[in-house]
PDB file of N, CA and C in Angstrom:
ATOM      1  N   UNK A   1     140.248 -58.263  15.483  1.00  0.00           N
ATOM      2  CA  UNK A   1     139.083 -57.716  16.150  1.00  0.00           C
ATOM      3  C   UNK A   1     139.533 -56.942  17.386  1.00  0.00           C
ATOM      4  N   UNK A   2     139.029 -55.658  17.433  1.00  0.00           N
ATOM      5  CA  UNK A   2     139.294 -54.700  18.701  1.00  0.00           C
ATOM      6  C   UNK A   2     138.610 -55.195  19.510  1.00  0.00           C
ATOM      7  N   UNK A   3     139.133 -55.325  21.266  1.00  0.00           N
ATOM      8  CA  UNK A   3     138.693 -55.716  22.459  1.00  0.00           C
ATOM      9  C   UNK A   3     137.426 -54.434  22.579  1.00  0.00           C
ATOM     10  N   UNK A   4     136.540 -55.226  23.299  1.00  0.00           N
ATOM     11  CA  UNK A   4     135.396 -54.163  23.629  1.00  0.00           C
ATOM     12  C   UNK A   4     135.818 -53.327  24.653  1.00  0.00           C
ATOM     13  N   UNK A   5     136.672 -53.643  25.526  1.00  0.00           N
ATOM     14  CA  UNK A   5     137.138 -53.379  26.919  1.00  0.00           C
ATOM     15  C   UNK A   5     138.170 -53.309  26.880  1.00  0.00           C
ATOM     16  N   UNK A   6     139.257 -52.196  26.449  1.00  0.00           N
ATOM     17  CA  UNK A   6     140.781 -52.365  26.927  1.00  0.00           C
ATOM     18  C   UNK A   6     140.964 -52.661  28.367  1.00  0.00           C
ATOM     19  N   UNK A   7     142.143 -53.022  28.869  1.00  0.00           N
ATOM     20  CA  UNK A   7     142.641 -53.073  30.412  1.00  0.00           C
ATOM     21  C   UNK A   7     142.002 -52.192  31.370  1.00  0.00           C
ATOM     22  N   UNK A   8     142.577 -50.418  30.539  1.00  0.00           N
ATOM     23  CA  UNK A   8     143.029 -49.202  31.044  1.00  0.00           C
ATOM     24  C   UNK A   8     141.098 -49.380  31.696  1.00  0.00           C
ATOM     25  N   UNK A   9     140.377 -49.593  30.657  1.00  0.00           N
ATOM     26  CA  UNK A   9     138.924 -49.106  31.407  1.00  0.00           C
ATOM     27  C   UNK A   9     138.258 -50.344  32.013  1.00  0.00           C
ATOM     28  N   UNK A  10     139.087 -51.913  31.760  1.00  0.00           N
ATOM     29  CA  UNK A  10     138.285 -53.121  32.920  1.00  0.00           C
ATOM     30  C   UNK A  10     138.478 -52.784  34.038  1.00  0.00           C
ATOM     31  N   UNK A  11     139.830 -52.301  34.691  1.00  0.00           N
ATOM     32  CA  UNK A  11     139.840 -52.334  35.772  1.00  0.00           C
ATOM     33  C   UNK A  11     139.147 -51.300  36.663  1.00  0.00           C
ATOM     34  N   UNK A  12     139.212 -49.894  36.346  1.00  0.00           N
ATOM     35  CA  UNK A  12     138.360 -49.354  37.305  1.00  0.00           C
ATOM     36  C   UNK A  12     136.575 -49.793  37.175  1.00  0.00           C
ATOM     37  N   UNK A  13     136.433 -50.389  36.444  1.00  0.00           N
ATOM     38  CA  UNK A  13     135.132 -51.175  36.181  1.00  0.00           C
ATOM     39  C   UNK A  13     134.799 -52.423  37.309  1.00  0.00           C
ATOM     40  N   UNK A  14     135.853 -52.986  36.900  1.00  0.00           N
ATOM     41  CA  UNK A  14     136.281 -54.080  38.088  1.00  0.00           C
ATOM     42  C   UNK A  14     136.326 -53.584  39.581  1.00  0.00           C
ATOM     43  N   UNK A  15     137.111 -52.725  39.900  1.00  0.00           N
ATOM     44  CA  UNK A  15     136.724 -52.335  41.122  1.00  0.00           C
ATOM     45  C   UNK A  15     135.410 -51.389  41.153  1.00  0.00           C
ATOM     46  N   UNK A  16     134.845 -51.311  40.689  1.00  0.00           N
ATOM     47  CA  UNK A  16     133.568 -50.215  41.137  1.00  0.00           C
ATOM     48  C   UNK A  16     132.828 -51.614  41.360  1.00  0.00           C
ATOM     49  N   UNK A  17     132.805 -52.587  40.723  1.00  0.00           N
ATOM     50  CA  UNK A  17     131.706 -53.771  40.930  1.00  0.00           C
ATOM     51  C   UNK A  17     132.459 -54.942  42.133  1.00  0.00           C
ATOM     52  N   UNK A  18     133.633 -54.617  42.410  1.00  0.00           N
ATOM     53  CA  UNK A  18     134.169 -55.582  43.777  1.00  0.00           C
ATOM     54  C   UNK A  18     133.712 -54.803  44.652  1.00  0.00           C
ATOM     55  N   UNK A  19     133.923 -53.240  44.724  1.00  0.00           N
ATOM     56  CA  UNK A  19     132.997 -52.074  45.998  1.00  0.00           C
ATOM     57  C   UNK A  19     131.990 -52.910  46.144  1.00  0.00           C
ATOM     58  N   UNK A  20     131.025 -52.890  45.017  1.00  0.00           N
ATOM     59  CA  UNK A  20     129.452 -53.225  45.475  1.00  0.00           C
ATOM     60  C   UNK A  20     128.944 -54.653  45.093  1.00  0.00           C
ATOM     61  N   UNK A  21     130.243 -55.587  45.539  1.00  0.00           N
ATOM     62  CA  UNK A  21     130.050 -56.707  45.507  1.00  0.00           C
ATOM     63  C   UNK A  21     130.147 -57.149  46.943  1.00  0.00           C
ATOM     64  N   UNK A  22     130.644 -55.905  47.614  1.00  0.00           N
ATOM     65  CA  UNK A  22     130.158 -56.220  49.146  1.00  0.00           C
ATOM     66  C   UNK A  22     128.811 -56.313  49.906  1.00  0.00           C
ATOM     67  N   UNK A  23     128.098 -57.016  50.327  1.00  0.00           N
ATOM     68  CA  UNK A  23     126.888 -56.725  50.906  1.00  0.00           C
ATOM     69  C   UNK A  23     126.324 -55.939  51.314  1.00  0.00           C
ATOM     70  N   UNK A  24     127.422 -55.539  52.462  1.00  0.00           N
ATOM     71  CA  UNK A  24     126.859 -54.135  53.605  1.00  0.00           C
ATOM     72  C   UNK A  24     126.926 -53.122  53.105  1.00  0.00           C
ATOM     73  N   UNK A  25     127.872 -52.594  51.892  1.00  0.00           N
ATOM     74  CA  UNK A  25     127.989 -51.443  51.042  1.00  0.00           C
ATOM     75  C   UNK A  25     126.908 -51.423  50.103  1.00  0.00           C
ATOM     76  N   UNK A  26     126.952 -52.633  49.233  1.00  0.00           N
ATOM     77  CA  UNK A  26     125.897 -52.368  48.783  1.00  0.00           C
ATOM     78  C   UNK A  26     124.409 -52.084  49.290  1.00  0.00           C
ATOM     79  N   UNK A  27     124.127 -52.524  50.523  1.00  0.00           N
ATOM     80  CA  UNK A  27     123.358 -52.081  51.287  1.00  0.00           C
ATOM     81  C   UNK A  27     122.934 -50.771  51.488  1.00  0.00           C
ATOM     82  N   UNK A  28     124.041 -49.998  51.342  1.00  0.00           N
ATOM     83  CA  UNK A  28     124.360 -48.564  51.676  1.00  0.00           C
ATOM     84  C   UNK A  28     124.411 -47.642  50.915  1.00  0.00           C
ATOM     85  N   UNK A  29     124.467 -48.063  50.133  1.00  0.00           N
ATOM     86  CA  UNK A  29     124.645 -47.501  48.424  1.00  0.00           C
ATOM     87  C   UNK A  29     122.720 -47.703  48.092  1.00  0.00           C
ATOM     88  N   UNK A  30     122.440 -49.001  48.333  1.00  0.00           N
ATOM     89  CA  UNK A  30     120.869 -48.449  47.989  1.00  0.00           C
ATOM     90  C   UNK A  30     120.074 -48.228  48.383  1.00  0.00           C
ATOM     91  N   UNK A  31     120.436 -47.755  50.355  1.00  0.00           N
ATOM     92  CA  UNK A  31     119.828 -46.647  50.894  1.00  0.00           C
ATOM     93  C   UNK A  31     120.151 -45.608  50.587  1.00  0.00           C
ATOM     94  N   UNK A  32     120.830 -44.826  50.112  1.00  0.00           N
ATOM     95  CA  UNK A  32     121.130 -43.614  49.070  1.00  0.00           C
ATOM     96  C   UNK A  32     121.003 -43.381  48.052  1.00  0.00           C
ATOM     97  N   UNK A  33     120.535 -44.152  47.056  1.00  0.00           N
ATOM     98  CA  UNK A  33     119.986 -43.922  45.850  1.00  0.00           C
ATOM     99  C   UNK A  33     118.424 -43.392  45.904  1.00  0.00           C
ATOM    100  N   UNK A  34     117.713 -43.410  47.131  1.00  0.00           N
ATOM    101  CA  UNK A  34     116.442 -42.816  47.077  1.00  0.00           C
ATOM    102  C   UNK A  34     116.154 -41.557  48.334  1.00  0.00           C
ATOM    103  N   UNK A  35     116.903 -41.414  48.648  1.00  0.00           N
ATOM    104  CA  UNK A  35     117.340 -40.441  49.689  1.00  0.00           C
ATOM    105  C   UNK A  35     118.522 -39.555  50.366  1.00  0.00           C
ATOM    106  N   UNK A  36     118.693 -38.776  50.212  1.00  0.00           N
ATOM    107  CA  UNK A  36     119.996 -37.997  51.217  1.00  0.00           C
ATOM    108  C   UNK A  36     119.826 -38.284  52.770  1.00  0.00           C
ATOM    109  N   UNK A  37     120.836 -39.415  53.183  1.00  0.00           N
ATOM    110  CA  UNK A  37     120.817 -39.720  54.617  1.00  0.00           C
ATOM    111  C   UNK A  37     122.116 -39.629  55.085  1.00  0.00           C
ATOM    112  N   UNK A  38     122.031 -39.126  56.397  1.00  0.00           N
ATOM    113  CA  UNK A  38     123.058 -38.786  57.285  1.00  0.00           C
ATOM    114  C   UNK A  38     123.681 -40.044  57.447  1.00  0.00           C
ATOM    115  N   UNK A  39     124.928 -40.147  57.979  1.00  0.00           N
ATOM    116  CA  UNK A  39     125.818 -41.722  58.232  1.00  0.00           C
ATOM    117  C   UNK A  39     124.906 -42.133  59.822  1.00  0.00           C
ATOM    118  N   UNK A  40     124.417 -41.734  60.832  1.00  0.00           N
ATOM    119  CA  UNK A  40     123.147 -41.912  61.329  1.00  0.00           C
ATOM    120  C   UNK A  40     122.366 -43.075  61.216  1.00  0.00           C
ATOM    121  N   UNK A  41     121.723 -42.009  60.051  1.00  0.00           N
ATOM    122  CA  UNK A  41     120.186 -42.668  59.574  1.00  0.00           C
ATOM    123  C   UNK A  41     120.940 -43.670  58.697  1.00  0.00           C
ATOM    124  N   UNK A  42     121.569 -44.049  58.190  1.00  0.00           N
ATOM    125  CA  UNK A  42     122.065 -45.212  57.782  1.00  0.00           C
ATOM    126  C   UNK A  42     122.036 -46.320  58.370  1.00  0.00           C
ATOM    127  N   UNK A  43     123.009 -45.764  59.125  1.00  0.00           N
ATOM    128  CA  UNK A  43     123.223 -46.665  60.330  1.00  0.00           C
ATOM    129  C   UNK A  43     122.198 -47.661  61.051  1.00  0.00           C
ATOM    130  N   UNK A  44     121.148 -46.506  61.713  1.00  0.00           N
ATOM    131  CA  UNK A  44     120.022 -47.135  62.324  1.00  0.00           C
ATOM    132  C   UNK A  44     119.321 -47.815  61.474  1.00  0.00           C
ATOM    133  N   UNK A  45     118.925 -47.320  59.593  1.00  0.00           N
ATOM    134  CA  UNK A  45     118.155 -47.828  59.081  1.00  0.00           C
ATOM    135  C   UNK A  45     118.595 -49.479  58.515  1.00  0.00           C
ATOM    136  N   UNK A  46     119.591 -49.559  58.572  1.00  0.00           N
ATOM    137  CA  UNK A  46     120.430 -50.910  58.245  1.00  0.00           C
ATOM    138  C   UNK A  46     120.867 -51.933  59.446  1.00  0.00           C
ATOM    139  N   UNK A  47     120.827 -51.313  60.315  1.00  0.00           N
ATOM    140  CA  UNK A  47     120.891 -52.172  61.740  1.00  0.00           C
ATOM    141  C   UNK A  47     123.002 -52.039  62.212  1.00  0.00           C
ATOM    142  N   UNK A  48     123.661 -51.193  61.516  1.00  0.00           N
ATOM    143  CA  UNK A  48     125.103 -51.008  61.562  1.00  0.00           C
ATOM    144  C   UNK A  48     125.317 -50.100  62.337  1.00  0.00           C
ATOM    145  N   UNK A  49     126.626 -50.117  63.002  1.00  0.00           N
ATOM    146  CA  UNK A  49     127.396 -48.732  63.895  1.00  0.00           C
ATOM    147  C   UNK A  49     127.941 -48.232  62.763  1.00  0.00           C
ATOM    148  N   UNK A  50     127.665 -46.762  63.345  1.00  0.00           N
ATOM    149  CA  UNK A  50     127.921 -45.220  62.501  1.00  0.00           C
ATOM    150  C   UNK A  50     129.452 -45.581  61.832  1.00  0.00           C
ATOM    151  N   UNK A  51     130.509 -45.846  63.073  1.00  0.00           N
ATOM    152  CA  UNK A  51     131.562 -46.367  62.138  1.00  0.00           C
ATOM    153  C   UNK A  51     131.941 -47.220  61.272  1.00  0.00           C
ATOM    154  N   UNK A  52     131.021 -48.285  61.466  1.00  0.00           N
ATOM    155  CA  UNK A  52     131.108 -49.117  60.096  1.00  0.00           C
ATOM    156  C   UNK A  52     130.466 -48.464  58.643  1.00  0.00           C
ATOM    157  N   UNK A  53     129.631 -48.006  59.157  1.00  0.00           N
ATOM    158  CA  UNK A  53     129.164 -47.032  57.984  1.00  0.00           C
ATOM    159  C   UNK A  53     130.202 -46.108  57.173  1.00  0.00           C
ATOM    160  N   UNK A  54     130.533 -45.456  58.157  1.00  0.00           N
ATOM    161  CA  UNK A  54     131.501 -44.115  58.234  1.00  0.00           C
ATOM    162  C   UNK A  54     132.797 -44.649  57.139  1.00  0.00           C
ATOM    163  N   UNK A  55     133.125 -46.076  57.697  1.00  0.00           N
ATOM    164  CA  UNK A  55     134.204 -46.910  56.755  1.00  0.00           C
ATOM    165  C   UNK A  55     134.029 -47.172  55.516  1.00  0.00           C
ATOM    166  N   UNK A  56     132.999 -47.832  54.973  1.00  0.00           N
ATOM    167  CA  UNK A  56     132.724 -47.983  53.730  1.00  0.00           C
ATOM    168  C   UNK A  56     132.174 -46.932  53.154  1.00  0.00           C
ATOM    169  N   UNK A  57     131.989 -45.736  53.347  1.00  0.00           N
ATOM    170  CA  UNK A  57     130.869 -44.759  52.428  1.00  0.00           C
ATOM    171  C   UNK A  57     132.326 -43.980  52.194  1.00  0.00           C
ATOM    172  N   UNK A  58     133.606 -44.045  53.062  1.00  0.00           N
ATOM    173  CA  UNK A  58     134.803 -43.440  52.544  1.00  0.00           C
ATOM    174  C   UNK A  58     135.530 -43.634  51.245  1.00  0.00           C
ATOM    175  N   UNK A  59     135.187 -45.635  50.852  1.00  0.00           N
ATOM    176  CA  UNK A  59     135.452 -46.287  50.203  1.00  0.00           C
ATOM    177  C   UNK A  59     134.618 -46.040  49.009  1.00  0.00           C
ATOM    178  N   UNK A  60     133.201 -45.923  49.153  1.00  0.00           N
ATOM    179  CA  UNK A  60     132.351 -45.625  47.950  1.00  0.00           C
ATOM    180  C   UNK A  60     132.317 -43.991  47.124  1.00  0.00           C
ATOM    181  N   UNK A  61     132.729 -42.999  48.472  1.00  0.00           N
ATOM    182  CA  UNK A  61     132.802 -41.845  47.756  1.00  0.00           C
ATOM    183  C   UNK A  61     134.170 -41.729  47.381  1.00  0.00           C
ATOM    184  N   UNK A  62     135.526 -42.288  47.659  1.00  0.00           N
ATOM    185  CA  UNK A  62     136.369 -42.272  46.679  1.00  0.00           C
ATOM    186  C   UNK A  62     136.367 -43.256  45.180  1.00  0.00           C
ATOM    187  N   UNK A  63     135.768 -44.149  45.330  1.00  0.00           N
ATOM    188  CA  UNK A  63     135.003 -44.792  43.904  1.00  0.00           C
ATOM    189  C   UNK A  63     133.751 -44.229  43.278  1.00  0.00           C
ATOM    190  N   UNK A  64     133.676 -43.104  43.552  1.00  0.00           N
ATOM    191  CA  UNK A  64     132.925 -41.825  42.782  1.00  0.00           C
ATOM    192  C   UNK A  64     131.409 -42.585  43.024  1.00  0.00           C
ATOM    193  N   UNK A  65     130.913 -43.531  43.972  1.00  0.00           N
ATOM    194  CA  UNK A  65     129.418 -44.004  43.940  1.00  0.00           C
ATOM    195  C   UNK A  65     128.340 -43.665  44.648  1.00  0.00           C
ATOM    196  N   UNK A  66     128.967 -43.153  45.691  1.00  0.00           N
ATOM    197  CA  UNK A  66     127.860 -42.072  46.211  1.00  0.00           C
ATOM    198  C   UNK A  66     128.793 -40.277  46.229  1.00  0.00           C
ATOM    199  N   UNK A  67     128.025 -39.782  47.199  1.00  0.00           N
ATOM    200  CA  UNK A  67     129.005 -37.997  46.874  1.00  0.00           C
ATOM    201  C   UNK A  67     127.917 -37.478  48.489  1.00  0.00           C
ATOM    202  N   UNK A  68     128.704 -36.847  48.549  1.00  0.00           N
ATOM    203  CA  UNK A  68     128.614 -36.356  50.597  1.00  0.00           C
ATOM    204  C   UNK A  68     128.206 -34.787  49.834  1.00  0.00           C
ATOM    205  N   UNK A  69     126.989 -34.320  50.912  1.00  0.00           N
ATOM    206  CA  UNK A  69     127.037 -32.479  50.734  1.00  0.00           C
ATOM    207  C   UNK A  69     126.764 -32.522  52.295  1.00  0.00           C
ATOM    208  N   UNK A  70     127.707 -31.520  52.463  1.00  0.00           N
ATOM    209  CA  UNK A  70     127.693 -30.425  53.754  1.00  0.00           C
ATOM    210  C   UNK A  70     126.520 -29.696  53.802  1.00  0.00           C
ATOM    211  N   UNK A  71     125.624 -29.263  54.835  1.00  0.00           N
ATOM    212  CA  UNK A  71     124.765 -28.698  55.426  1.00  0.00           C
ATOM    213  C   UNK A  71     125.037 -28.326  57.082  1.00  0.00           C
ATOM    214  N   UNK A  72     125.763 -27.322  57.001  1.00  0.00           N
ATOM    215  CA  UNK A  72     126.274 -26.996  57.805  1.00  0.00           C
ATOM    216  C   UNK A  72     127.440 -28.028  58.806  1.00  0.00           C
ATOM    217  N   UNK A  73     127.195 -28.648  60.418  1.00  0.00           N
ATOM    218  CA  UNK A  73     127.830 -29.862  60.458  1.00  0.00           C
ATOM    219  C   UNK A  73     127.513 -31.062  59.985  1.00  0.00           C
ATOM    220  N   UNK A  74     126.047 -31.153  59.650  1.00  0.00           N
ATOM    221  CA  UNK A  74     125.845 -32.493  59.122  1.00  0.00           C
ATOM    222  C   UNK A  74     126.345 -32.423  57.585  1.00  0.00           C
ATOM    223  N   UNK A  75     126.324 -33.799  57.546  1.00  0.00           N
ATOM    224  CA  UNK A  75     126.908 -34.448  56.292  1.00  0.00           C
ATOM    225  C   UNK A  75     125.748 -35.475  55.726  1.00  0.00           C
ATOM    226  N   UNK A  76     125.377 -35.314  54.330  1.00  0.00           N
ATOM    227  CA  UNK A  76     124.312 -36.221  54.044  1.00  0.00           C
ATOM    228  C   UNK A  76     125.333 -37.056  52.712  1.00  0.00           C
ATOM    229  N   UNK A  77     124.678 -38.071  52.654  1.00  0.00           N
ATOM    230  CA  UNK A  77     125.098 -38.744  51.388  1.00  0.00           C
ATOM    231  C   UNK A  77     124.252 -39.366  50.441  1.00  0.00           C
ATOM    232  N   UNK A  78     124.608 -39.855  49.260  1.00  0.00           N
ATOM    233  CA  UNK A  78     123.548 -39.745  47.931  1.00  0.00           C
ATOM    234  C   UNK A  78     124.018 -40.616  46.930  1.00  0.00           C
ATOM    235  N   UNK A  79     122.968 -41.038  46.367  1.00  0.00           N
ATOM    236  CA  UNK A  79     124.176 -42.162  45.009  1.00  0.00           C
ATOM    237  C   UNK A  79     124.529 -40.871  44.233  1.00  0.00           C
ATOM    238  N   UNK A  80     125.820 -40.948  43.506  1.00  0.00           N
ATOM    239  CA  UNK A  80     126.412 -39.707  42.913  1.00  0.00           C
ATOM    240  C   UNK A  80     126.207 -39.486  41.796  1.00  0.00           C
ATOM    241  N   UNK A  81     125.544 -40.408  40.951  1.00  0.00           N
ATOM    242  CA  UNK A  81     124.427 -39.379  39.667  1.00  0.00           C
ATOM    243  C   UNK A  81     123.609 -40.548  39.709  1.00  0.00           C
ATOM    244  N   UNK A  82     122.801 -40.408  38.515  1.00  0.00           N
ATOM    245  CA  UNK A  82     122.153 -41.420  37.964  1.00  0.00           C
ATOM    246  C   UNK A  82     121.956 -42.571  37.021  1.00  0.00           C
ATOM    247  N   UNK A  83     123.348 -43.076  36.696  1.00  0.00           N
ATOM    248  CA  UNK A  83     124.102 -44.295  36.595  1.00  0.00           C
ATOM    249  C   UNK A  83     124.388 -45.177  37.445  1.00  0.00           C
ATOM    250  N   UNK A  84     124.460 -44.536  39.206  1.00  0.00           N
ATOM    251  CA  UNK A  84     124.334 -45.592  39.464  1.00  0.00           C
ATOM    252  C   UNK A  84     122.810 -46.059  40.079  1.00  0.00           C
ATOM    253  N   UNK A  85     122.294 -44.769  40.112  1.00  0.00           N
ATOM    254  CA  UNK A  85     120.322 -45.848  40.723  1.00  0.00           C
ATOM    255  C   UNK A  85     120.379 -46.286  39.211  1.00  0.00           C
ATOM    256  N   UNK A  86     120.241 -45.951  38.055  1.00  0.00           N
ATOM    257  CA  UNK A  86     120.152 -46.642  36.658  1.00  0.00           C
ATOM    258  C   UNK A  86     120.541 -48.352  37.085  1.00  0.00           C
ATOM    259  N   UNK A  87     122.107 -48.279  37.118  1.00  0.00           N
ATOM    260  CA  UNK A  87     122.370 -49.236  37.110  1.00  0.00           C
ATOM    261  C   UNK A  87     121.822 -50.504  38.552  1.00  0.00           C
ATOM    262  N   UNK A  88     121.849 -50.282  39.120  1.00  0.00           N
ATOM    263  CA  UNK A  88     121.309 -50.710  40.660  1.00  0.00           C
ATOM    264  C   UNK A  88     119.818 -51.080  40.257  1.00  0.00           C
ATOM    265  N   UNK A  89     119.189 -50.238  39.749  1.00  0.00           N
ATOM    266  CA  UNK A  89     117.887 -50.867  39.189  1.00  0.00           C
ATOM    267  C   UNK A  89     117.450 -51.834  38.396  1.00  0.00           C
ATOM    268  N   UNK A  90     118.594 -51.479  37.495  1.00  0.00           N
ATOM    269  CA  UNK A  90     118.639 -52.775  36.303  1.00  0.00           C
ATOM    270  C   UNK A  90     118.558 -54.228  36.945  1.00  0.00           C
ATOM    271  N   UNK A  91     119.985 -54.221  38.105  1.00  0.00           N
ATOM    272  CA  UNK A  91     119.908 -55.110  38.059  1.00  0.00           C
ATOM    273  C   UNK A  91     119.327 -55.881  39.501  1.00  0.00           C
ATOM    274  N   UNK A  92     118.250 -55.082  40.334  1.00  0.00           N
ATOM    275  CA  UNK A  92     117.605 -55.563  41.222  1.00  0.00           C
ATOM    276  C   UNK A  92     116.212 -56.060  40.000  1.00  0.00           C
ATOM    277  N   UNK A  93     115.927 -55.719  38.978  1.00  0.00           N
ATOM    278  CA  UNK A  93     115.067 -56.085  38.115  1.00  0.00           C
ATOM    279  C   UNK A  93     115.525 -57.503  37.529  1.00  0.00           C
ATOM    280  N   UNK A  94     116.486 -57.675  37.472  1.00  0.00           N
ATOM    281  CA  UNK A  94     117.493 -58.532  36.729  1.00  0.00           C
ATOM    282  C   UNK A  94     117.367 -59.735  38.148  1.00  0.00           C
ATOM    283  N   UNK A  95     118.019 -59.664  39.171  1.00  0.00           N
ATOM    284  CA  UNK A  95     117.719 -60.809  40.254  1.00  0.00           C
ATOM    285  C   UNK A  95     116.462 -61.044  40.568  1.00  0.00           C
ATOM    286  N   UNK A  96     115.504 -59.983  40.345  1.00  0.00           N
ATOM    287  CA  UNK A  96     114.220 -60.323  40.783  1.00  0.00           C
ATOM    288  C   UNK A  96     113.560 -61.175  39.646  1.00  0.00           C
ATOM    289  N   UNK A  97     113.639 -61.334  38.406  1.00  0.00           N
ATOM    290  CA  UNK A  97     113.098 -62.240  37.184  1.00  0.00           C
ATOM    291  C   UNK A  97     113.187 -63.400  37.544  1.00  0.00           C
ATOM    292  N   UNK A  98     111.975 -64.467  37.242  1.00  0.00           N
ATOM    293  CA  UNK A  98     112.247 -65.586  37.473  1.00  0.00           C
ATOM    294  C   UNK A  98     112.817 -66.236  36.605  1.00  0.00           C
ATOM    295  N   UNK A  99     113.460 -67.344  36.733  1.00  0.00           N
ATOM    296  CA  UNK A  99     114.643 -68.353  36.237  1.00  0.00           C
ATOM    297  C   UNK A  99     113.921 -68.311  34.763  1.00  0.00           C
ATOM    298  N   UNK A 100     112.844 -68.476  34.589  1.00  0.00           N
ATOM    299  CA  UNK A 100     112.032 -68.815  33.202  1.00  0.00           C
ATOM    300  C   UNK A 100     111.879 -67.721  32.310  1.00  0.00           C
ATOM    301  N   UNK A 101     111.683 -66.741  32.398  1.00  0.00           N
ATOM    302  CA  UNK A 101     111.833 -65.087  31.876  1.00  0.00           C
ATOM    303  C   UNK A 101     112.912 -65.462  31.179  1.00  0.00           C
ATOM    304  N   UNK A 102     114.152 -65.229  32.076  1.00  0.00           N
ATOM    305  CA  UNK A 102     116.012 -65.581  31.791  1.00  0.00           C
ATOM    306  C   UNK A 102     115.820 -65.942  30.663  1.00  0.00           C
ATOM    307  N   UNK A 103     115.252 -66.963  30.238  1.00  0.00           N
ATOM    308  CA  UNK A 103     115.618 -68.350  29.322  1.00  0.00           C
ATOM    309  C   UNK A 103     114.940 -67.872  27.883  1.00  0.00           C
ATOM    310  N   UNK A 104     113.787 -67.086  27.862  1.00  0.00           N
ATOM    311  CA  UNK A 104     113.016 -66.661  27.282  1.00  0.00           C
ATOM    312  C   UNK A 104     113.676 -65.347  26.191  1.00  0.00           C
ATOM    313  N   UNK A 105     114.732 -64.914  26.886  1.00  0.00           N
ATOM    314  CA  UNK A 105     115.845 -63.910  26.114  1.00  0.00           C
ATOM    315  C   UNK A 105     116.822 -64.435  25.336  1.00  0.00           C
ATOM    316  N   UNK A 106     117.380 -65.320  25.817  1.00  0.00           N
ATOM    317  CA  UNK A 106     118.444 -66.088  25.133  1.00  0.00           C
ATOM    318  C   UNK A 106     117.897 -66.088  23.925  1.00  0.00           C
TER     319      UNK A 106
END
């Protein structure tokens, strides 16, 4: 039987879900899935300094999960398609079900 998952594609899988197995990123990641916000408005809207922000959104746009556009000096950022609000949705739908739903699929 062929593996569903070779290595070559668990691991960058694996790390895209250790990224947003962080709190504060993930935090950040789904203030950008419904808006283009400056590292700023992040900031303020999450209660974080710009540089902590500034740190992890370096980390998420080299793990291809959000994507930065220039507008002149500002810089806005964005979830980087729609796989990941897809996915992010799924599974805020998925924690939000109660325990009894769950059971009801099996």
């Amino acid at each position: 039987m062929t593996p569903l998952l070779d290595d070559e594609r668990a691991a960058p899988l694996a790390d895209l879900f250790r990224l947003l197995g962080d709190p504060t990123r993930l935090r950040i990641v789904l203030a950008c899935v419904h808006d283009r916000l400056s590292v700023g408005a992040i900031a303020e809207s999450l209660g974080l300094s710009p540089s902590l922000v500034s740190h992890h959104l370096r980390l998420l746009r080299a793990a291809r999960i959000v994507r930065a556009e220039r507008e002149g000096k500002q810089v806005f950022y964005a979830a980087a398609d729609m796989h990941i609000s897809t996915m992010l949705a799924g599974m805020l739908e998925h924690v939000s079900e109660p325990a009894g739903e769950l059971q009801e699929h099996v």
